[in-house]
Structure formats: C-alpha cells, structure tokens
PDB file of N, CA and C in Angstrom:
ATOM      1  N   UNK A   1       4.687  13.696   2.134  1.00  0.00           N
ATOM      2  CA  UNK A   1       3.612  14.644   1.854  1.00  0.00           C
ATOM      3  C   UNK A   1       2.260  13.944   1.718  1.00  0.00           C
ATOM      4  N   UNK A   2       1.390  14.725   2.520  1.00  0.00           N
ATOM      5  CA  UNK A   2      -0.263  14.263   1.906  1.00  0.00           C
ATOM      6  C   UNK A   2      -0.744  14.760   1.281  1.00  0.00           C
ATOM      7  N   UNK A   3      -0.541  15.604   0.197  1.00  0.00           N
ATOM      8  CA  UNK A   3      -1.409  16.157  -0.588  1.00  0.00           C
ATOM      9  C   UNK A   3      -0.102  17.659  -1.080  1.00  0.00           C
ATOM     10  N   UNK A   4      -0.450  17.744  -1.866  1.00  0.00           N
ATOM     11  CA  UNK A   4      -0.091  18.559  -2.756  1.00  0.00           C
ATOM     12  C   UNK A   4       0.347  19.824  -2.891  1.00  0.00           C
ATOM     13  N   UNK A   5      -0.637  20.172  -1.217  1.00  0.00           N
ATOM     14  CA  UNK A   5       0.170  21.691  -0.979  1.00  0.00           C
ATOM     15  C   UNK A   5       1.425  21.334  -0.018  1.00  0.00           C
ATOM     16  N   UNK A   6       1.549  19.992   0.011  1.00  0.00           N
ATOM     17  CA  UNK A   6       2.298  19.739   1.439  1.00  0.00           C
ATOM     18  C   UNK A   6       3.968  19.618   0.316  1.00  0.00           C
ATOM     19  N   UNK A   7       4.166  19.749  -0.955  1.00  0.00           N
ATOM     20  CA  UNK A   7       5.292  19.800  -1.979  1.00  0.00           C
ATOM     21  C   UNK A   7       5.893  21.342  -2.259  1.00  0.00           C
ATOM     22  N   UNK A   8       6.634  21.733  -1.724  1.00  0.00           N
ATOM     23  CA  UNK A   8       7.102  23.034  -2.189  1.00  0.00           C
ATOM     24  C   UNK A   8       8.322  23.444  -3.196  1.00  0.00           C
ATOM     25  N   UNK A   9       7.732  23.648  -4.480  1.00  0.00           N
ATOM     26  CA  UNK A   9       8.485  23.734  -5.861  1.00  0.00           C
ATOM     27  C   UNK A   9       9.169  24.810  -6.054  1.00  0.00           C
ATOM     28  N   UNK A  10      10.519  25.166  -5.928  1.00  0.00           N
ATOM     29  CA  UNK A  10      11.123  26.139  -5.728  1.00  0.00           C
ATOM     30  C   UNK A  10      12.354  26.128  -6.849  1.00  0.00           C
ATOM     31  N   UNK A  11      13.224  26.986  -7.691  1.00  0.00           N
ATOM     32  CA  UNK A  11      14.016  26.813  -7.940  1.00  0.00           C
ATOM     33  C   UNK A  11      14.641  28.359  -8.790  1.00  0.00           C
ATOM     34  N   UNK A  12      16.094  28.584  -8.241  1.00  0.00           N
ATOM     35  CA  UNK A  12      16.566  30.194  -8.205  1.00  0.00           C
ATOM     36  C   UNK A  12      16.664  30.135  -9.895  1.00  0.00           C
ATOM     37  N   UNK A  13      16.446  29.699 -10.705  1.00  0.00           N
ATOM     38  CA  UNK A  13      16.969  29.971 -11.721  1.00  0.00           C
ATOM     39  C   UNK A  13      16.048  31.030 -12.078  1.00  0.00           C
ATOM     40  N   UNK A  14      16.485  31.635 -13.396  1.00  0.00           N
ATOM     41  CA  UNK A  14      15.611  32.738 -14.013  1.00  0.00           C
ATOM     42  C   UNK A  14      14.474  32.139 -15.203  1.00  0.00           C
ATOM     43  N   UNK A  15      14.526  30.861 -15.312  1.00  0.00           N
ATOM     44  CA  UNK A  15      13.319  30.029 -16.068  1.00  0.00           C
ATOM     45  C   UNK A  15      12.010  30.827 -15.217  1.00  0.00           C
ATOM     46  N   UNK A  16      11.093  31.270 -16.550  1.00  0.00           N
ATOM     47  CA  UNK A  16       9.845  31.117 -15.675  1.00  0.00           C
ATOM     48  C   UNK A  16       8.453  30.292 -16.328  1.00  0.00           C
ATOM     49  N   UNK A  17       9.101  29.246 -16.242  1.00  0.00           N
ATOM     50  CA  UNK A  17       8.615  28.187 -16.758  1.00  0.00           C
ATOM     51  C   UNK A  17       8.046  27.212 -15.422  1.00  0.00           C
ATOM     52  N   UNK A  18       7.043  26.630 -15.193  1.00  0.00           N
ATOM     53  CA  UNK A  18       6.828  26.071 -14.006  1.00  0.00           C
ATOM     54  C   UNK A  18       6.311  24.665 -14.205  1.00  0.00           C
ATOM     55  N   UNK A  19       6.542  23.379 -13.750  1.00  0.00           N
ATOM     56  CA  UNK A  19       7.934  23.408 -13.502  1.00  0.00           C
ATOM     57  C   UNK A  19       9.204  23.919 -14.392  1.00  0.00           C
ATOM     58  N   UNK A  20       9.961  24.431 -14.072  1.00  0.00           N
ATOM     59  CA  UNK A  20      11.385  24.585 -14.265  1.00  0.00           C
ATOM     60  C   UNK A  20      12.624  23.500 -14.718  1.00  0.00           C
ATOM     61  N   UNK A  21      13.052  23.688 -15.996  1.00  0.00           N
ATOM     62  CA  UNK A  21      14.214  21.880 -16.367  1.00  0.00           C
ATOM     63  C   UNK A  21      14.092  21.374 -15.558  1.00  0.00           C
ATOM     64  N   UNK A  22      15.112  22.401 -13.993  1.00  0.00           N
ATOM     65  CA  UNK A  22      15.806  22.159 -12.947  1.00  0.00           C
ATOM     66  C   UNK A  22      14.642  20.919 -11.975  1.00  0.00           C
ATOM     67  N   UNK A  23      13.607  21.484 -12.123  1.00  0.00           N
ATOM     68  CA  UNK A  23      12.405  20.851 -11.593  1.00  0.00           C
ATOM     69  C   UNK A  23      11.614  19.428 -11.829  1.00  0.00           C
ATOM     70  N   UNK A  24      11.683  19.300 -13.193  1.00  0.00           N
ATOM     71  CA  UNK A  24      11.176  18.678 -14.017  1.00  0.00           C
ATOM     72  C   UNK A  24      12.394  17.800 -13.987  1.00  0.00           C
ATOM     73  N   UNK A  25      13.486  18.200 -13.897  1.00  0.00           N
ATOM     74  CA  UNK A  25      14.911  17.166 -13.682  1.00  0.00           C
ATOM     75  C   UNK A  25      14.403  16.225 -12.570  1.00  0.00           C
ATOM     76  N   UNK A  26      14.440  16.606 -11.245  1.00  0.00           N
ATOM     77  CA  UNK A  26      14.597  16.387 -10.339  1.00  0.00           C
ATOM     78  C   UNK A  26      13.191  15.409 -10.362  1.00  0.00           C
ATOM     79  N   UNK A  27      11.652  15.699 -10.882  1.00  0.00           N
ATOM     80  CA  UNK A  27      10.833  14.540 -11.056  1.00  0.00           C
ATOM     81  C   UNK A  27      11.462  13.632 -11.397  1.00  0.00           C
ATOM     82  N   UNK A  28      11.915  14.143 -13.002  1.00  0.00           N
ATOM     83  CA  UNK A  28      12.655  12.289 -13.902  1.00  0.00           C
ATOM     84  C   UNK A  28      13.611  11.806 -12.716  1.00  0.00           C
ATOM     85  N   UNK A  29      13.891  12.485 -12.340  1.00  0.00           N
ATOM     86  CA  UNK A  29      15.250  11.240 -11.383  1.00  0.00           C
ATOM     87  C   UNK A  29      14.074  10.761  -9.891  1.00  0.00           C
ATOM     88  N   UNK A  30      13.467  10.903  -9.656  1.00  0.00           N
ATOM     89  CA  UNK A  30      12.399  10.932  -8.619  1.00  0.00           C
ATOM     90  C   UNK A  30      11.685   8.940  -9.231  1.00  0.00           C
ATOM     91  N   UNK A  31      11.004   9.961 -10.485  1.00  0.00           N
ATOM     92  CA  UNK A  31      10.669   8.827 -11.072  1.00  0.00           C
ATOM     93  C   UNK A  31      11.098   7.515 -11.355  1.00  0.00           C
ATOM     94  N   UNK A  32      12.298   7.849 -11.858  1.00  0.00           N
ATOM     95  CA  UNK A  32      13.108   6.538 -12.142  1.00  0.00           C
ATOM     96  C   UNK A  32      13.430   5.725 -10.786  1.00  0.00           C
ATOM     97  N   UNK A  33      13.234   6.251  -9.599  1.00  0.00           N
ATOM     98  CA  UNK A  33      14.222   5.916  -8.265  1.00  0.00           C
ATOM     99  C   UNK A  33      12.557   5.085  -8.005  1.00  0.00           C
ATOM    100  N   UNK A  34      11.685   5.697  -8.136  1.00  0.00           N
ATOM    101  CA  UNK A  34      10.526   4.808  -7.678  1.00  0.00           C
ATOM    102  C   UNK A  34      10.611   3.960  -8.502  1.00  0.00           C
ATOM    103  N   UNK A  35      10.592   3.752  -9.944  1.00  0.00           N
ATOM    104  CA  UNK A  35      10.642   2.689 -10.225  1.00  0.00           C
ATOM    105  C   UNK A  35      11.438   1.438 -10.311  1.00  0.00           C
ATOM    106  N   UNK A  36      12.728   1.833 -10.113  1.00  0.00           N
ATOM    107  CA  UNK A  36      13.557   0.938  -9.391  1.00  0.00           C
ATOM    108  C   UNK A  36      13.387   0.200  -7.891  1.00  0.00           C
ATOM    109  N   UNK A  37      12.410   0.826  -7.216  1.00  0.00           N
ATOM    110  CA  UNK A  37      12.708   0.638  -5.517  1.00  0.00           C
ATOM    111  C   UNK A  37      11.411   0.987  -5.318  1.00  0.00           C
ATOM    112  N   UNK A  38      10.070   0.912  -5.899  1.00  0.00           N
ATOM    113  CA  UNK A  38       8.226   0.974  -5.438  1.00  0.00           C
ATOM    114  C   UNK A  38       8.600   1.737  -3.825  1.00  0.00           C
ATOM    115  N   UNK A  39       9.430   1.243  -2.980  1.00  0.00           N
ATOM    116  CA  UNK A  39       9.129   1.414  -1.263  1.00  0.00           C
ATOM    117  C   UNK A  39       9.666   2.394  -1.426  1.00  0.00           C
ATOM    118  N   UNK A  40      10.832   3.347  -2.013  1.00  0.00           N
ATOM    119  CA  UNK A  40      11.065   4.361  -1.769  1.00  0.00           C
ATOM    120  C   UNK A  40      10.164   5.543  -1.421  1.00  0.00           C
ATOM    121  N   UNK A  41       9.148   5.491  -1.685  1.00  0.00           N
ATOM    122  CA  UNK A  41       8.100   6.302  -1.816  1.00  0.00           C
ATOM    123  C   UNK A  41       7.279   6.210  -0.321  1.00  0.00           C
ATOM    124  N   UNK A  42       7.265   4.909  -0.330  1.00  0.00           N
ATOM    125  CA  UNK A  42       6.668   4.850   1.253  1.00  0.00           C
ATOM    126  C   UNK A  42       7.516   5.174   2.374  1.00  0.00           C
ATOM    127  N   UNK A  43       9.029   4.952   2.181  1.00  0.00           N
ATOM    128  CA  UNK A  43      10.064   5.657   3.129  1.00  0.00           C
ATOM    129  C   UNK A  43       9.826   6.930   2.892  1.00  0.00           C
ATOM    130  N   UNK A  44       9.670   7.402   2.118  1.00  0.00           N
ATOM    131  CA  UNK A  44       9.463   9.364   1.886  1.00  0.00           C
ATOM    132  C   UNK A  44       8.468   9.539   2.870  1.00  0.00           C
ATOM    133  N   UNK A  45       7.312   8.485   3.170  1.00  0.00           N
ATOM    134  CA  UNK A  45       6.472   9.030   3.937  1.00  0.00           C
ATOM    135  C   UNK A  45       6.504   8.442   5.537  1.00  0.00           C
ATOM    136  N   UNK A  46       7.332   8.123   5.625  1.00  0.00           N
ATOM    137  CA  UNK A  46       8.333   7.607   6.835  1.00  0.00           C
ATOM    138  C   UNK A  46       8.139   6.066   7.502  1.00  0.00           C
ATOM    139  N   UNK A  47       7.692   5.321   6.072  1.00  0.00           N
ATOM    140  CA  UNK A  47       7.499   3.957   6.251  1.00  0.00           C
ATOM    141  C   UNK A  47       8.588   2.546   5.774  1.00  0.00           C
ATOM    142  N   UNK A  48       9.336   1.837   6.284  1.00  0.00           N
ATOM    143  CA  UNK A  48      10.583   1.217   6.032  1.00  0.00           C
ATOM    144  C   UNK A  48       9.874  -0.055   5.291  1.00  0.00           C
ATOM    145  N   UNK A  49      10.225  -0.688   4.385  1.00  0.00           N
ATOM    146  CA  UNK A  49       9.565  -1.862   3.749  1.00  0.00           C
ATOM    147  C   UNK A  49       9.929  -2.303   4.547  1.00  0.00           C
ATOM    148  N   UNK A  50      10.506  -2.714   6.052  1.00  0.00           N
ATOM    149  CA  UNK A  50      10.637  -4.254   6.570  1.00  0.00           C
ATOM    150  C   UNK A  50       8.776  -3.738   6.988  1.00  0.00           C
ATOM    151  N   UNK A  51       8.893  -2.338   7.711  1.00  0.00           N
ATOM    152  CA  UNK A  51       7.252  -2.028   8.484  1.00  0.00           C
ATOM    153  C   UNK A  51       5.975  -2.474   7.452  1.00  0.00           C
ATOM    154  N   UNK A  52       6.089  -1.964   6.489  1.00  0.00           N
ATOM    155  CA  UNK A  52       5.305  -2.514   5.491  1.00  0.00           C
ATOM    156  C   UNK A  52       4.937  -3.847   5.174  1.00  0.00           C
ATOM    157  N   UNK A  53       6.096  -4.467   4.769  1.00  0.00           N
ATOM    158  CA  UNK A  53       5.800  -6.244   5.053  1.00  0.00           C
ATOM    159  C   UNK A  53       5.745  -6.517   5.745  1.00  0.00           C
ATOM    160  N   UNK A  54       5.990  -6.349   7.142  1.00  0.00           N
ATOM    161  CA  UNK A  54       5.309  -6.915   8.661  1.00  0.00           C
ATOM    162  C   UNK A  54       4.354  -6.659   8.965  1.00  0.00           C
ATOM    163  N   UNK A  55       3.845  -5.645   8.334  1.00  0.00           N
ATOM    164  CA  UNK A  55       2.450  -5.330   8.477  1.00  0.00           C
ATOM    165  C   UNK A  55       1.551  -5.769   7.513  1.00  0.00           C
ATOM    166  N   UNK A  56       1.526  -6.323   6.625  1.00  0.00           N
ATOM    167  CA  UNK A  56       0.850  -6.356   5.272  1.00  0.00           C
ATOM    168  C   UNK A  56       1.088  -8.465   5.842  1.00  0.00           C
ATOM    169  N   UNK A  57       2.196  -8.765   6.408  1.00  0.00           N
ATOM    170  CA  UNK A  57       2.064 -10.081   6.780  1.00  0.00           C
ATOM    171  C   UNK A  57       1.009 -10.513   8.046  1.00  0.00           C
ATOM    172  N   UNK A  58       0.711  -9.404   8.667  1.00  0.00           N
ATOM    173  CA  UNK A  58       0.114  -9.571  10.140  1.00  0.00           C
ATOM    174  C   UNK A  58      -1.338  -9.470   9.304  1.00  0.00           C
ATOM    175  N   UNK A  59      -1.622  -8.414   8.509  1.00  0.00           N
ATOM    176  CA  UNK A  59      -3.298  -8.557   7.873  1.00  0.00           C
ATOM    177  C   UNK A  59      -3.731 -10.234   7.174  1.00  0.00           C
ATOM    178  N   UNK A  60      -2.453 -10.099   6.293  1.00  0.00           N
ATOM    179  CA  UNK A  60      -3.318 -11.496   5.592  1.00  0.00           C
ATOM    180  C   UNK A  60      -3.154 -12.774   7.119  1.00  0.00           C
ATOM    181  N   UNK A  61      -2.381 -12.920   8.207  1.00  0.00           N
ATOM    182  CA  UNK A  61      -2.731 -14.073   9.154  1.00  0.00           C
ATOM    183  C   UNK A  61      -4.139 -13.173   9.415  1.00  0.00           C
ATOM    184  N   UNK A  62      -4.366 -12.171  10.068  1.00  0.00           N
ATOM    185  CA  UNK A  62      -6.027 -12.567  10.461  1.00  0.00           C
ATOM    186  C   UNK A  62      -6.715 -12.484   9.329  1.00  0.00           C
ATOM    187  N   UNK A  63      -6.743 -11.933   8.017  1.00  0.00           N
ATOM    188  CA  UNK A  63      -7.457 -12.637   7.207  1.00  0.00           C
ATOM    189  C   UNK A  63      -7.821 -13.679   7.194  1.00  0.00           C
ATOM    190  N   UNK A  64      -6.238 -14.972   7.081  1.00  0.00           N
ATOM    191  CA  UNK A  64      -6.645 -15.915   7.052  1.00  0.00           C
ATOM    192  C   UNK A  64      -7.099 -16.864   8.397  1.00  0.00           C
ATOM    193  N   UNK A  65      -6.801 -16.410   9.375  1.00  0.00           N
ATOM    194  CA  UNK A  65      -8.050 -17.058  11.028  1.00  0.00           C
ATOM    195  C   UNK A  65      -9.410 -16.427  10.694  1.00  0.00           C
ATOM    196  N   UNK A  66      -9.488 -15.512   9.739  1.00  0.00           N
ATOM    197  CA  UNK A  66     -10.812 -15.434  10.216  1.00  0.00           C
ATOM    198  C   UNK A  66     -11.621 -15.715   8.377  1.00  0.00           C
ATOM    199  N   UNK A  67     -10.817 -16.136   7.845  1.00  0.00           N
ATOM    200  CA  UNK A  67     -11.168 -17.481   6.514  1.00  0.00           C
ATOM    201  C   UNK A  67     -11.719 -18.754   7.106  1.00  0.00           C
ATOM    202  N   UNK A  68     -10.465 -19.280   7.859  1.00  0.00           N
ATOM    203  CA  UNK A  68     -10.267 -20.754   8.686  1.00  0.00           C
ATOM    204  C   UNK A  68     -11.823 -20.602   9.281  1.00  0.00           C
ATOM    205  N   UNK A  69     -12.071 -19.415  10.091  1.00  0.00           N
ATOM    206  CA  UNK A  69     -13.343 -19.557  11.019  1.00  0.00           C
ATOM    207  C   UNK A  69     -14.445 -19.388  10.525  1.00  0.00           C
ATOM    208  N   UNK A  70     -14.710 -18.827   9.298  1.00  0.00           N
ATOM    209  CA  UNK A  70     -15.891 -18.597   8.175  1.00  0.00           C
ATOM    210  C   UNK A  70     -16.094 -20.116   7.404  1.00  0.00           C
ATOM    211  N   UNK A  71     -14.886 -20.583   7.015  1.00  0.00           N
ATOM    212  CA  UNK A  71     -15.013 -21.985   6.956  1.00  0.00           C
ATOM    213  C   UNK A  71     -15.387 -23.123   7.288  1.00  0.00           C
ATOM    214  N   UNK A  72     -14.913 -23.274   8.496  1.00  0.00           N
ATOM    215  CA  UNK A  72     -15.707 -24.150   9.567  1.00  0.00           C
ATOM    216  C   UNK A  72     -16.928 -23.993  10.138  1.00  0.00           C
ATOM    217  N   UNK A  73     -16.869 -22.656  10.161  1.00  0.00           N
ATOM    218  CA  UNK A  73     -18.786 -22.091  10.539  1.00  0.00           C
ATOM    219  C   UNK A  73     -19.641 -22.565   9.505  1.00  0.00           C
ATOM    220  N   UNK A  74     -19.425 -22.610   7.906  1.00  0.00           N
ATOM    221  CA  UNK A  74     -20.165 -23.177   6.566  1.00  0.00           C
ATOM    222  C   UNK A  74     -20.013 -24.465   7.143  1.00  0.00           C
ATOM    223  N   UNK A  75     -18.790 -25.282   7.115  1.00  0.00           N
ATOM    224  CA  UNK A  75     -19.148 -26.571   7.375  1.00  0.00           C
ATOM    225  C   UNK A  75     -19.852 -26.873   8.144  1.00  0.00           C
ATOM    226  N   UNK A  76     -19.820 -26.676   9.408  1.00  0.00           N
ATOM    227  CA  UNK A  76     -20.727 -26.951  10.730  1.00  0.00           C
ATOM    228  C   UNK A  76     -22.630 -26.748  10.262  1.00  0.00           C
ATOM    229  N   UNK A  77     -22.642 -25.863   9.423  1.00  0.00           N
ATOM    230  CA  UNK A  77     -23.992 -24.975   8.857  1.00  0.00           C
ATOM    231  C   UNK A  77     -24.220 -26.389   8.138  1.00  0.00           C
ATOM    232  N   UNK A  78     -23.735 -26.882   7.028  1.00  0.00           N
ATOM    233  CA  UNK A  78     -23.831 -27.648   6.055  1.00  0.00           C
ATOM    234  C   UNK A  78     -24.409 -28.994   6.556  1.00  0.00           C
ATOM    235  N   UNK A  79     -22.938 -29.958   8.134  1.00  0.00           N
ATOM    236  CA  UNK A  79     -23.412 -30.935   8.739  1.00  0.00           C
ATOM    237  C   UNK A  79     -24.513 -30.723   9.480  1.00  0.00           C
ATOM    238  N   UNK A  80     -24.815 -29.772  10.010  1.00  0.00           N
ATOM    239  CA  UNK A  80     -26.317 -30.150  10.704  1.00  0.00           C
ATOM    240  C   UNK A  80     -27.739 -29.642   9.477  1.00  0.00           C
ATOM    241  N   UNK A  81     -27.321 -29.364   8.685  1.00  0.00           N
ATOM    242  CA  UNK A  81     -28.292 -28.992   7.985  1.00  0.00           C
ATOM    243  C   UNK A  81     -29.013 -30.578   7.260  1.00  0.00           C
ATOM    244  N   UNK A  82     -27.587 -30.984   6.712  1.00  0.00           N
ATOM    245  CA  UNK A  82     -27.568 -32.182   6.060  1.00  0.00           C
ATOM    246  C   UNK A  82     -28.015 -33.681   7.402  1.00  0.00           C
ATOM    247  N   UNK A  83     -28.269 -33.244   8.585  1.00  0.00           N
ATOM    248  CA  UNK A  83     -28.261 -34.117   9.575  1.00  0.00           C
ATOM    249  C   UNK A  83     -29.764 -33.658  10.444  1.00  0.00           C
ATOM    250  N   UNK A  84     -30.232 -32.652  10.062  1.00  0.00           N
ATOM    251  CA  UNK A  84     -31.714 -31.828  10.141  1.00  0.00           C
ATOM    252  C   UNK A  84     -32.835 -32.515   8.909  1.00  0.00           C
ATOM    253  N   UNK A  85     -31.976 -32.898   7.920  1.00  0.00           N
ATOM    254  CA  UNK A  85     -33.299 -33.468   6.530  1.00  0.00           C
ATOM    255  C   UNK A  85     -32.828 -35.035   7.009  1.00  0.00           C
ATOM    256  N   UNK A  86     -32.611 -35.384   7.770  1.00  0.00           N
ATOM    257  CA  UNK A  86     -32.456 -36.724   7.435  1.00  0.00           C
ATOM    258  C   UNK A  86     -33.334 -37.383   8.527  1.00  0.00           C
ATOM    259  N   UNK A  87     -33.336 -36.400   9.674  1.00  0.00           N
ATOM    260  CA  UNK A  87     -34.339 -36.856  10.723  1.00  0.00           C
ATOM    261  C   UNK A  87     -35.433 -36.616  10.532  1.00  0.00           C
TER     262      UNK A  87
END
C-alpha cells in the first residue's frame, strides 16, 4: 500500500468499535512480525531483501567512485595550487 486509502479495514463481527479487537489483533501480530523481520514490510510492498541489499550495495559503490573522484580532484586542486605559490 501507498497511502492509507490503499488499506481496507473490514471485519464481520458486530463490534462497532473501529478498529475492531479482531482488527487491532491483526495490527499487534503485524507489528510484532515487523519487528522481528524490518524487510517484511518491504516484501508487502513487493520488494525481497536480497533486491534491497543489492540495491542499497550498488548506491554506496557509486557513492563511493564518485568519493574516490571528488578526492583526487581536491588533491590535484591542492598540488597545483601548492606548485602555483611556489613559482
């Protein structure tokens, strides 16, 4: 679900209490399952933790090529700067 109308809370009992035990059951066990297992939640939204960590591994490598290349660009900045006051 993306949003909130996309959850449909239903339950036959004659409670008209909203949520409903029956309802409010079914959060607590919801709850507890996420907190045992965080990715469950992202499989609900049809994402598998291997997809998640392969993907979350592919951001931080170009993060880090394009660290490596911000890096070397300062250094390079630094040696001719430091090689500009000396002449």
């Amino acid at each position: 679900p993306e949003s909130e109308q996309d959850v449909d809370m239903s339950c036959t009992c004659p409670d008209w209490a909203n949520p409903c035990k029956h309802i409010a059951a079914v959060f607590y066990v919801l709850g507890v399952e996420f907190n045992r297992d965080p990715f469950l939640l992202l499989l609900l939204r049809g994402m598998s933790k291997e997809r998640v960590l392969a993907a979350l591994r592919e951001k931080r490598a170009q993060i880090s090529i394009v660290s490596k290349a911000d890096s070397a660009s300062s250094a390079d900045q630094v040696q001719k700067s430091g090689t500009e006051s000396r002449g």
